[in-house]
PDB file of N, CA and C in Angstrom:
ATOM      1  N   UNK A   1     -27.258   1.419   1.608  1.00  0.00           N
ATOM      2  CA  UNK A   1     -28.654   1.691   1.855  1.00  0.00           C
ATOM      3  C   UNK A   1     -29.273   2.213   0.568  1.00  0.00           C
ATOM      4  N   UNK A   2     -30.455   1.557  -0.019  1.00  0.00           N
ATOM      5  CA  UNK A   2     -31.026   1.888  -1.009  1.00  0.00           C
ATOM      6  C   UNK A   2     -31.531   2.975  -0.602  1.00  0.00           C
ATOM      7  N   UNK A   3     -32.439   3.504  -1.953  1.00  0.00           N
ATOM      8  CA  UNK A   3     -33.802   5.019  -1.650  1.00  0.00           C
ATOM      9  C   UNK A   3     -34.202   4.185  -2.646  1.00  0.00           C
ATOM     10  N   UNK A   4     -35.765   3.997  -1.762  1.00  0.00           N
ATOM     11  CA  UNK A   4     -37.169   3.672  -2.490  1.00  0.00           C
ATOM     12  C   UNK A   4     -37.719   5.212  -2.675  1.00  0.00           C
ATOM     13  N   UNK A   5     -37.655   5.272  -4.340  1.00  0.00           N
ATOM     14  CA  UNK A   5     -38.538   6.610  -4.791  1.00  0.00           C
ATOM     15  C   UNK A   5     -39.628   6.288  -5.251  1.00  0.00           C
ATOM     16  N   UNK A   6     -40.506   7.281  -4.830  1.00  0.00           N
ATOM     17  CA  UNK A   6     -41.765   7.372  -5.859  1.00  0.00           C
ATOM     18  C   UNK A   6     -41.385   8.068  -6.689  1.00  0.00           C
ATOM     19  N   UNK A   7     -41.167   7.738  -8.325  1.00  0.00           N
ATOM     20  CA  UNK A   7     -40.625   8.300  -9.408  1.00  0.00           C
ATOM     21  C   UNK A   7     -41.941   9.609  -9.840  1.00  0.00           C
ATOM     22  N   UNK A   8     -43.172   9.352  -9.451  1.00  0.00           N
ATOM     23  CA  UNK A   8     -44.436   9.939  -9.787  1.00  0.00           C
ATOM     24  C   UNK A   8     -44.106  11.264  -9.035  1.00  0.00           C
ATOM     25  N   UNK A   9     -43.612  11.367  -7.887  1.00  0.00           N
ATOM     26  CA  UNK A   9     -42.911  12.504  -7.591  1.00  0.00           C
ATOM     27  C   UNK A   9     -42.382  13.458  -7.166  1.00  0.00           C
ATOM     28  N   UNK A  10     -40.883  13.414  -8.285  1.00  0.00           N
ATOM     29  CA  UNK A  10     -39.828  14.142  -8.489  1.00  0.00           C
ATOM     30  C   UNK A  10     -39.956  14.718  -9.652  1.00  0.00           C
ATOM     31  N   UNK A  11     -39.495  15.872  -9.051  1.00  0.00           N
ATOM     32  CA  UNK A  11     -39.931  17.459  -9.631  1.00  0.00           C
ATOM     33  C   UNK A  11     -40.934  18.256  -9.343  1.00  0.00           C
ATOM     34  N   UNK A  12     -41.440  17.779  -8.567  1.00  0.00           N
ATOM     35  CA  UNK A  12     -43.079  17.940  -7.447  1.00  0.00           C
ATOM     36  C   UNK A  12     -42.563  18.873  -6.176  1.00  0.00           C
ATOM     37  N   UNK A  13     -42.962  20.280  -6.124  1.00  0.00           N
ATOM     38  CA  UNK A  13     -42.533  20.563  -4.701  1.00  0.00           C
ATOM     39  C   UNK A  13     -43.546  19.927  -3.496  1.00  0.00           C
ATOM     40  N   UNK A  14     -43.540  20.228  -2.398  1.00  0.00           N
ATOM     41  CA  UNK A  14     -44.377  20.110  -1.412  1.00  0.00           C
ATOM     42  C   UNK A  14     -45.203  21.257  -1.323  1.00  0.00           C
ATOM     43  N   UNK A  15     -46.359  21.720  -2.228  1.00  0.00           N
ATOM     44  CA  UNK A  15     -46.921  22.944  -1.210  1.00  0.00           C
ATOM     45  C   UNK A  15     -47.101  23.553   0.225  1.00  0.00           C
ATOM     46  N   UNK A  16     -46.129  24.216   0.608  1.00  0.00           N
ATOM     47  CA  UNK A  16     -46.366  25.079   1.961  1.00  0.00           C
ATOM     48  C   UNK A  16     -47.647  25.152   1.974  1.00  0.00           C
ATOM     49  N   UNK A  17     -48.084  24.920   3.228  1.00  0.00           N
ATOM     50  CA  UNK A  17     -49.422  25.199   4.146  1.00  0.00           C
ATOM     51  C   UNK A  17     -49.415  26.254   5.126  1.00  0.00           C
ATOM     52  N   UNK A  18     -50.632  27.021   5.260  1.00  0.00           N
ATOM     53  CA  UNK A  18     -50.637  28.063   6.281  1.00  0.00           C
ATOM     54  C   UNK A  18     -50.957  27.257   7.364  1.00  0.00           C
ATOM     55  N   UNK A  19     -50.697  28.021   8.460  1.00  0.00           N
ATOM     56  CA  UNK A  19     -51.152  27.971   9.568  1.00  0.00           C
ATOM     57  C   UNK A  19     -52.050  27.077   9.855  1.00  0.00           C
ATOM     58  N   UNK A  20     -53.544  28.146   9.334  1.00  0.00           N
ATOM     59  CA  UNK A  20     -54.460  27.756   9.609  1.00  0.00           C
ATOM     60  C   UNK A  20     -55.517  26.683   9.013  1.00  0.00           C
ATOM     61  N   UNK A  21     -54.309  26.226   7.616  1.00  0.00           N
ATOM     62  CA  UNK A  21     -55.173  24.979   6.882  1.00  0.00           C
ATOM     63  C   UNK A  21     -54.578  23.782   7.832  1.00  0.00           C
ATOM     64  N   UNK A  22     -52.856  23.775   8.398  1.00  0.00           N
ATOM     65  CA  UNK A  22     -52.720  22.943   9.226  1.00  0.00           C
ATOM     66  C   UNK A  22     -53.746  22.469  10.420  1.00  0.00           C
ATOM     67  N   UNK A  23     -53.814  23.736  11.187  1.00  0.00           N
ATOM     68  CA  UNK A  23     -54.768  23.678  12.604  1.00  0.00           C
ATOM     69  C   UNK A  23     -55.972  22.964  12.100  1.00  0.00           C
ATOM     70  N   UNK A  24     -56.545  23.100  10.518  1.00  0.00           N
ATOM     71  CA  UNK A  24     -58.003  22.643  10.088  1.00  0.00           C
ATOM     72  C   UNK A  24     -57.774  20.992   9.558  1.00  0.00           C
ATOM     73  N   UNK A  25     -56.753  20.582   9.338  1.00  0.00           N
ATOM     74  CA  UNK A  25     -56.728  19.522   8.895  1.00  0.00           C
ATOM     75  C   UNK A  25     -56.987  17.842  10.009  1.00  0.00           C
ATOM     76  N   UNK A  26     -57.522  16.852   9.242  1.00  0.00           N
ATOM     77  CA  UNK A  26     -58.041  16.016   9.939  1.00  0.00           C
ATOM     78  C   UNK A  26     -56.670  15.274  10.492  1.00  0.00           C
ATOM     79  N   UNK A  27     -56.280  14.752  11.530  1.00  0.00           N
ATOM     80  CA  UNK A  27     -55.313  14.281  12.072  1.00  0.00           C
ATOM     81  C   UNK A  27     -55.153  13.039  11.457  1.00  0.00           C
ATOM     82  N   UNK A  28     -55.064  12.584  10.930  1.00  0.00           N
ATOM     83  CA  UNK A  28     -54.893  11.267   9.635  1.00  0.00           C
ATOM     84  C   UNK A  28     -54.422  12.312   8.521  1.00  0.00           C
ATOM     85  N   UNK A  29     -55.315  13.316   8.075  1.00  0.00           N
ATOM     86  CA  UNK A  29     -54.333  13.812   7.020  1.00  0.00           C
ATOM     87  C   UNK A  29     -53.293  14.710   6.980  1.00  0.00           C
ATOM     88  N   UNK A  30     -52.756  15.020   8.691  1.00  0.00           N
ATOM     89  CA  UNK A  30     -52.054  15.872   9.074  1.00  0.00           C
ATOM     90  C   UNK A  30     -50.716  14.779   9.342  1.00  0.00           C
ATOM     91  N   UNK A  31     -51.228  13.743   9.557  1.00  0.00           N
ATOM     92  CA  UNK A  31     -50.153  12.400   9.653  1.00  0.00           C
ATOM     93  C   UNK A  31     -49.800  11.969   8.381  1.00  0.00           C
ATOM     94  N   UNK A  32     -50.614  11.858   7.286  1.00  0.00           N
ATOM     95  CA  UNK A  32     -49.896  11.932   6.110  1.00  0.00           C
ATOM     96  C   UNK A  32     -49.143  13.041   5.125  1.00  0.00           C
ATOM     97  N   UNK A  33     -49.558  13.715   5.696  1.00  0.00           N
ATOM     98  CA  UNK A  33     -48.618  15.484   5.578  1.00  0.00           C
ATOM     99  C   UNK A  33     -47.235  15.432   5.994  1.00  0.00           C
ATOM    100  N   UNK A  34     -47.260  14.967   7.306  1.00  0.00           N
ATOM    101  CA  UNK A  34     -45.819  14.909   8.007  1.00  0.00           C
ATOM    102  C   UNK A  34     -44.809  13.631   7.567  1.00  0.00           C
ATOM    103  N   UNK A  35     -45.823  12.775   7.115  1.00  0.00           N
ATOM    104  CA  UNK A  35     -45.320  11.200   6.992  1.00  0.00           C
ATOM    105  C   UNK A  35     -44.253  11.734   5.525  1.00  0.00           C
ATOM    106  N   UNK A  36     -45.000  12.473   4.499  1.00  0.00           N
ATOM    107  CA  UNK A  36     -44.485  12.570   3.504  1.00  0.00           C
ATOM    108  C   UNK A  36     -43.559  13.581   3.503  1.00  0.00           C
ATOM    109  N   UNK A  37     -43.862  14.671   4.332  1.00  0.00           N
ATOM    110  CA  UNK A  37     -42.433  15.543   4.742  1.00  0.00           C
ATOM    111  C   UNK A  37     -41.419  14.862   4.917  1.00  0.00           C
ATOM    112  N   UNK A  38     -41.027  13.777   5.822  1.00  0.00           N
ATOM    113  CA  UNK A  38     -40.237  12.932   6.475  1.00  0.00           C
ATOM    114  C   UNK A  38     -39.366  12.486   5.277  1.00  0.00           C
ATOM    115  N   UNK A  39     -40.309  11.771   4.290  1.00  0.00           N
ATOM    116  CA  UNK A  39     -40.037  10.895   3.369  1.00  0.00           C
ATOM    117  C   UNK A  39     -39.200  11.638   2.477  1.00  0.00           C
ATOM    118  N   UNK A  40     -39.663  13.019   2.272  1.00  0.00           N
ATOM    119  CA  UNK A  40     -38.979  13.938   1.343  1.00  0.00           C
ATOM    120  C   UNK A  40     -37.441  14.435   2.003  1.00  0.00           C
ATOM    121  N   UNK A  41     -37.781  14.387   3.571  1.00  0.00           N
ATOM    122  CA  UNK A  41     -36.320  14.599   3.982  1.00  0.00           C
ATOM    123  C   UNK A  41     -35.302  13.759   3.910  1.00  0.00           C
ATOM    124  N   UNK A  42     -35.824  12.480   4.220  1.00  0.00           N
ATOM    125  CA  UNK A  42     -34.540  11.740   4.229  1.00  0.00           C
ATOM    126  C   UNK A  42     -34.408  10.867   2.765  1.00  0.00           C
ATOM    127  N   UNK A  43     -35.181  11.234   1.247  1.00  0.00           N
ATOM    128  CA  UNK A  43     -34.246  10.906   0.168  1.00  0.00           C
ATOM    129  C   UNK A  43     -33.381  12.179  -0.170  1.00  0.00           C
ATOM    130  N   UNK A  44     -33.994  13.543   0.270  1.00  0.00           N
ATOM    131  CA  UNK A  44     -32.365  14.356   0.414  1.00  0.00           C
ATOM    132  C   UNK A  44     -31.251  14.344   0.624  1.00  0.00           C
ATOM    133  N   UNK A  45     -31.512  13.682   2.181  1.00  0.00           N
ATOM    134  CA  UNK A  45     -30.570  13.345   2.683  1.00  0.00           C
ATOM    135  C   UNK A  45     -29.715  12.149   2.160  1.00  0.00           C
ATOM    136  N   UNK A  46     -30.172  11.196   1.901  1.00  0.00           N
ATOM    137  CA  UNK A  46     -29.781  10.125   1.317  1.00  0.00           C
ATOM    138  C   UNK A  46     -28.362  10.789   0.021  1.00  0.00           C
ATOM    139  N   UNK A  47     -29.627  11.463  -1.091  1.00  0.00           N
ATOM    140  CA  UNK A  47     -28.892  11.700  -2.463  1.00  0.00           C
ATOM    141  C   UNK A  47     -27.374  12.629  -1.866  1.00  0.00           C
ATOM    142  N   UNK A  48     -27.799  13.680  -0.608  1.00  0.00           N
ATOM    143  CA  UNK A  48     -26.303  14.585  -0.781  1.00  0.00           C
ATOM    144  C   UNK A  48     -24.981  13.125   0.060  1.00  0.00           C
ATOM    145  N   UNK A  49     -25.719  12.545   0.743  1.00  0.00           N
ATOM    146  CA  UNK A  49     -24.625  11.646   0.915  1.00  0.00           C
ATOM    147  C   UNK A  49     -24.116  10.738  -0.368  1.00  0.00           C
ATOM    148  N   UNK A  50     -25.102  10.315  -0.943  1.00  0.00           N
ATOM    149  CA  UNK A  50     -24.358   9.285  -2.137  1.00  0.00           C
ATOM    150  C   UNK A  50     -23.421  10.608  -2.906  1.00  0.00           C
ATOM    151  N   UNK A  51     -24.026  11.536  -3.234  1.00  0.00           N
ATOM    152  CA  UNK A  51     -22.707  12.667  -3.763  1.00  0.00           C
ATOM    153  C   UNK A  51     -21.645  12.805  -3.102  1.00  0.00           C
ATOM    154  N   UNK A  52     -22.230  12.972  -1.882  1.00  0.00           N
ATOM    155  CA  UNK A  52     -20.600  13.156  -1.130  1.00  0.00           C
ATOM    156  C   UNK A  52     -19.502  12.085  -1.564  1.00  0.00           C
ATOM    157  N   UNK A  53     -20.319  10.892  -1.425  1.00  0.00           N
ATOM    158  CA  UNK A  53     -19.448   9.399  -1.735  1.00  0.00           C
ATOM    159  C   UNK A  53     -18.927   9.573  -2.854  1.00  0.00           C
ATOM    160  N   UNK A  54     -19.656   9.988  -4.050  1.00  0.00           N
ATOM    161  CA  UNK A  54     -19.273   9.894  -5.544  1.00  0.00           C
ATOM    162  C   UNK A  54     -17.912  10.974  -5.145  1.00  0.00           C
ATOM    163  N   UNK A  55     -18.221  12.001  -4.522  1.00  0.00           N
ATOM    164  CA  UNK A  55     -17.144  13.437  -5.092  1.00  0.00           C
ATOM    165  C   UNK A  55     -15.563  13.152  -4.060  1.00  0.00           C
ATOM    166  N   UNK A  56     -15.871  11.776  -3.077  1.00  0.00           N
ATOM    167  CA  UNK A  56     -14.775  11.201  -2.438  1.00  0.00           C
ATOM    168  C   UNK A  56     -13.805  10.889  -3.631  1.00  0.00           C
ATOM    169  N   UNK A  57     -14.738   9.328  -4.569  1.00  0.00           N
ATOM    170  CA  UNK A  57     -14.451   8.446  -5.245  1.00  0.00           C
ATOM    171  C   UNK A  57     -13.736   8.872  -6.365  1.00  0.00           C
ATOM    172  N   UNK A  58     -14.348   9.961  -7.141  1.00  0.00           N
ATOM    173  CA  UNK A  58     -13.799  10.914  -8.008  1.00  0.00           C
ATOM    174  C   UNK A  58     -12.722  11.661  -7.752  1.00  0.00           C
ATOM    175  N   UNK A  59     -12.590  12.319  -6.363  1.00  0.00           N
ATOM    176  CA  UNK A  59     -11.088  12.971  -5.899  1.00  0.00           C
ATOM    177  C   UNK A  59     -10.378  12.184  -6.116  1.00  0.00           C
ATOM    178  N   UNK A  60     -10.296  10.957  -5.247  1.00  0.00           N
ATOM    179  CA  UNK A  60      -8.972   9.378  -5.103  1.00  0.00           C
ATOM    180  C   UNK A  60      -8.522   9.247  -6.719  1.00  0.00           C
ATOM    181  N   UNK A  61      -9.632   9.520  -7.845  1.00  0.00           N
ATOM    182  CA  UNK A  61      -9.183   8.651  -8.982  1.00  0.00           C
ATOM    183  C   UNK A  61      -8.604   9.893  -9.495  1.00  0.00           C
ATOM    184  N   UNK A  62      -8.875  11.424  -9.113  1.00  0.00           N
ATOM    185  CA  UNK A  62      -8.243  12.385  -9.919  1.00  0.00           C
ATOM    186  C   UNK A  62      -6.650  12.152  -8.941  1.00  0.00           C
ATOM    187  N   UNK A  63      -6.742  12.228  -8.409  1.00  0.00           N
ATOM    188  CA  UNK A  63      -5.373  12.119  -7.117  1.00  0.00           C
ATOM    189  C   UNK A  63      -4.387  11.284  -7.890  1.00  0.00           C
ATOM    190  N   UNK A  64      -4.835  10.003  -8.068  1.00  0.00           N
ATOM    191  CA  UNK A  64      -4.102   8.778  -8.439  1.00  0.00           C
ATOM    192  C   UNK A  64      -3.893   9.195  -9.788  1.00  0.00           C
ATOM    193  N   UNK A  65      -4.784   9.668 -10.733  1.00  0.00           N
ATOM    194  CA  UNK A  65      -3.761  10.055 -12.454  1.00  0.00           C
ATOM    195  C   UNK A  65      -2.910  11.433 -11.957  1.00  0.00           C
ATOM    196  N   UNK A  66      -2.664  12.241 -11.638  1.00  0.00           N
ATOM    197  CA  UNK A  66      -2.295  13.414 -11.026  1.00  0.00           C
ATOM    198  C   UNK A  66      -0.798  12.876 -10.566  1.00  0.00           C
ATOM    199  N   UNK A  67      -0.393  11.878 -10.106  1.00  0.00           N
ATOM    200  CA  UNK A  67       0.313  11.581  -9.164  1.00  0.00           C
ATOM    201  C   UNK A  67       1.347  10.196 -10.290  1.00  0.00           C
ATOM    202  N   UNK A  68       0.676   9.467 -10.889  1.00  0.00           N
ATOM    203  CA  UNK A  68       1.288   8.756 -12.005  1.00  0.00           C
ATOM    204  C   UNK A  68       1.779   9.886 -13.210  1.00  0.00           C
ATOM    205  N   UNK A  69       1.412  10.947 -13.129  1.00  0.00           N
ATOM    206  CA  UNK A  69       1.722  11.894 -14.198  1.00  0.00           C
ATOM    207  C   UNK A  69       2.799  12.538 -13.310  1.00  0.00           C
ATOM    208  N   UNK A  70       2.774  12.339 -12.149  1.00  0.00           N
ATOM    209  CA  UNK A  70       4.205  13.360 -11.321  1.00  0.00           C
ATOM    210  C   UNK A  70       3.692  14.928 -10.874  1.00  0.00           C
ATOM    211  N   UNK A  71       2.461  15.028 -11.353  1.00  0.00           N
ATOM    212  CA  UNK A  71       1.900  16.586 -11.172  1.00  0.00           C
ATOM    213  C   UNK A  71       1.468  16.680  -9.188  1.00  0.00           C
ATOM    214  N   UNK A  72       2.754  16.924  -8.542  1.00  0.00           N
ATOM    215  CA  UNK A  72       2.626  17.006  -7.600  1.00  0.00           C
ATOM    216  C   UNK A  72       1.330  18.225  -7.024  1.00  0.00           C
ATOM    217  N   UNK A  73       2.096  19.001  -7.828  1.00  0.00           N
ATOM    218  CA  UNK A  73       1.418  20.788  -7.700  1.00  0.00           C
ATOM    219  C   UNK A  73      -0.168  20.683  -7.713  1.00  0.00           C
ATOM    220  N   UNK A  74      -0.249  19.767  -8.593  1.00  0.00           N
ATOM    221  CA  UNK A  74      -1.867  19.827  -8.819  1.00  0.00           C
ATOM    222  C   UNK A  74      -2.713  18.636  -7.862  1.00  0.00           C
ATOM    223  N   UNK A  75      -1.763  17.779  -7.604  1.00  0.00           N
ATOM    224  CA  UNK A  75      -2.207  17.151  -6.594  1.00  0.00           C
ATOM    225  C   UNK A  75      -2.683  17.727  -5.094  1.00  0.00           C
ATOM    226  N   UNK A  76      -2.075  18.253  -4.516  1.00  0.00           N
ATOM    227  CA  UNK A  76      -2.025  19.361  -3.809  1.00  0.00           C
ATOM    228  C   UNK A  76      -2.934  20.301  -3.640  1.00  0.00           C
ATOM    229  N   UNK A  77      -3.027  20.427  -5.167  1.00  0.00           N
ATOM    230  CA  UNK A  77      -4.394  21.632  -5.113  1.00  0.00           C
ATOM    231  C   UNK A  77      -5.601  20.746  -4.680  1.00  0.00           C
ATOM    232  N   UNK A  78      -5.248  20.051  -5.505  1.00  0.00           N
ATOM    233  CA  UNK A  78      -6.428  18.929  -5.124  1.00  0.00           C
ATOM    234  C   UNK A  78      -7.037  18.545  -3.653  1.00  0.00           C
ATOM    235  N   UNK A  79      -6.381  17.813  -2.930  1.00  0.00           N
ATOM    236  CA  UNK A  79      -6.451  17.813  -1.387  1.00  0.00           C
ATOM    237  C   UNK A  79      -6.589  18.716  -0.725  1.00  0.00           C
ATOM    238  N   UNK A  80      -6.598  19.914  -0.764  1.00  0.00           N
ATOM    239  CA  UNK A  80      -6.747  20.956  -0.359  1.00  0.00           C
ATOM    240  C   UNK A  80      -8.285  21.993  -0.631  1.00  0.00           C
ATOM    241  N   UNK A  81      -8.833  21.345  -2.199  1.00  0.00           N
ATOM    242  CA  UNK A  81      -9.757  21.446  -2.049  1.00  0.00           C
ATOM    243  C   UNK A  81     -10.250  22.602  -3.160  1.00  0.00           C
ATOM    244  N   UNK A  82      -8.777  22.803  -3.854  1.00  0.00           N
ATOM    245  CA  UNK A  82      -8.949  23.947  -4.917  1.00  0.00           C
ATOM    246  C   UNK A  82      -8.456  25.047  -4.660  1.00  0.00           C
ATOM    247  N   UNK A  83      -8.068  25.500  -5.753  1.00  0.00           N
ATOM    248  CA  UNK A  83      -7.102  26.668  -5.243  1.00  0.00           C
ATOM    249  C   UNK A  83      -7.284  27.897  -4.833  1.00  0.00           C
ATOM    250  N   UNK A  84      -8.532  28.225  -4.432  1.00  0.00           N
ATOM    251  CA  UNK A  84      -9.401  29.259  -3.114  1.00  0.00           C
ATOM    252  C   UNK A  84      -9.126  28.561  -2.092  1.00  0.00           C
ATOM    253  N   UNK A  85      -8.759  28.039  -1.695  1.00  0.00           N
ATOM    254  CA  UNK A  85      -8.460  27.117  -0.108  1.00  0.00           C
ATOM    255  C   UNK A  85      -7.307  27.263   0.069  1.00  0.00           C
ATOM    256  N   UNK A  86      -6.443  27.249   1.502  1.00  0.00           N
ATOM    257  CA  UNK A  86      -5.271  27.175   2.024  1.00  0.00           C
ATOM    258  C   UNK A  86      -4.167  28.099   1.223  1.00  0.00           C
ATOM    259  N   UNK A  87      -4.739  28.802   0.342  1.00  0.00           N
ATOM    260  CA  UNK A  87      -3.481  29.738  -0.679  1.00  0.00           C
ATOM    261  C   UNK A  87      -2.588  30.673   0.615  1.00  0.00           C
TER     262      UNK A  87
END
């Protein structure tokens, strides 16, 4: 699944709205308020999954030199997740 970005922007927060500029706003521009909330949520969502994928892809390939080198020990650490985990 791709992410269509608007490159124009990132690095742009969303200004928080009060309350009461919400309650005042015209319902077309309260629909494009939310439309673009949406939009901002799910390329979040998107990017921490493609990381997740990358930091899979990257474990397997540290695993696999780790393991041709015989470094069981560190393999281990590895799968486990680092050596603050399971000690």
């Amino acid at each position: 699944m791709g992410v269509l970005m608007d490159f124009s922007k990132i690095g742009k927060h969303c200004k928080v709205l009060s309350d009461s500029t919400l309650n005042n706003m015209k319902k077309e521009d309260l629909i494009k308020y939310i439309r673009n909330l949406e939009h901002n949520y799910n390329v979040a969502v998107d990017f921490n999954i493609q990381q997740a994928k990358n930091f899979e892809m990257m474990e397997s390939r540290i695993v696999e030199e780790l393991e041709s080198m015989g470094d069981l020990k560190a393999v281990d650490v590895v799968k486990r997740g680092g050596i603050s985990h399971g000690k």
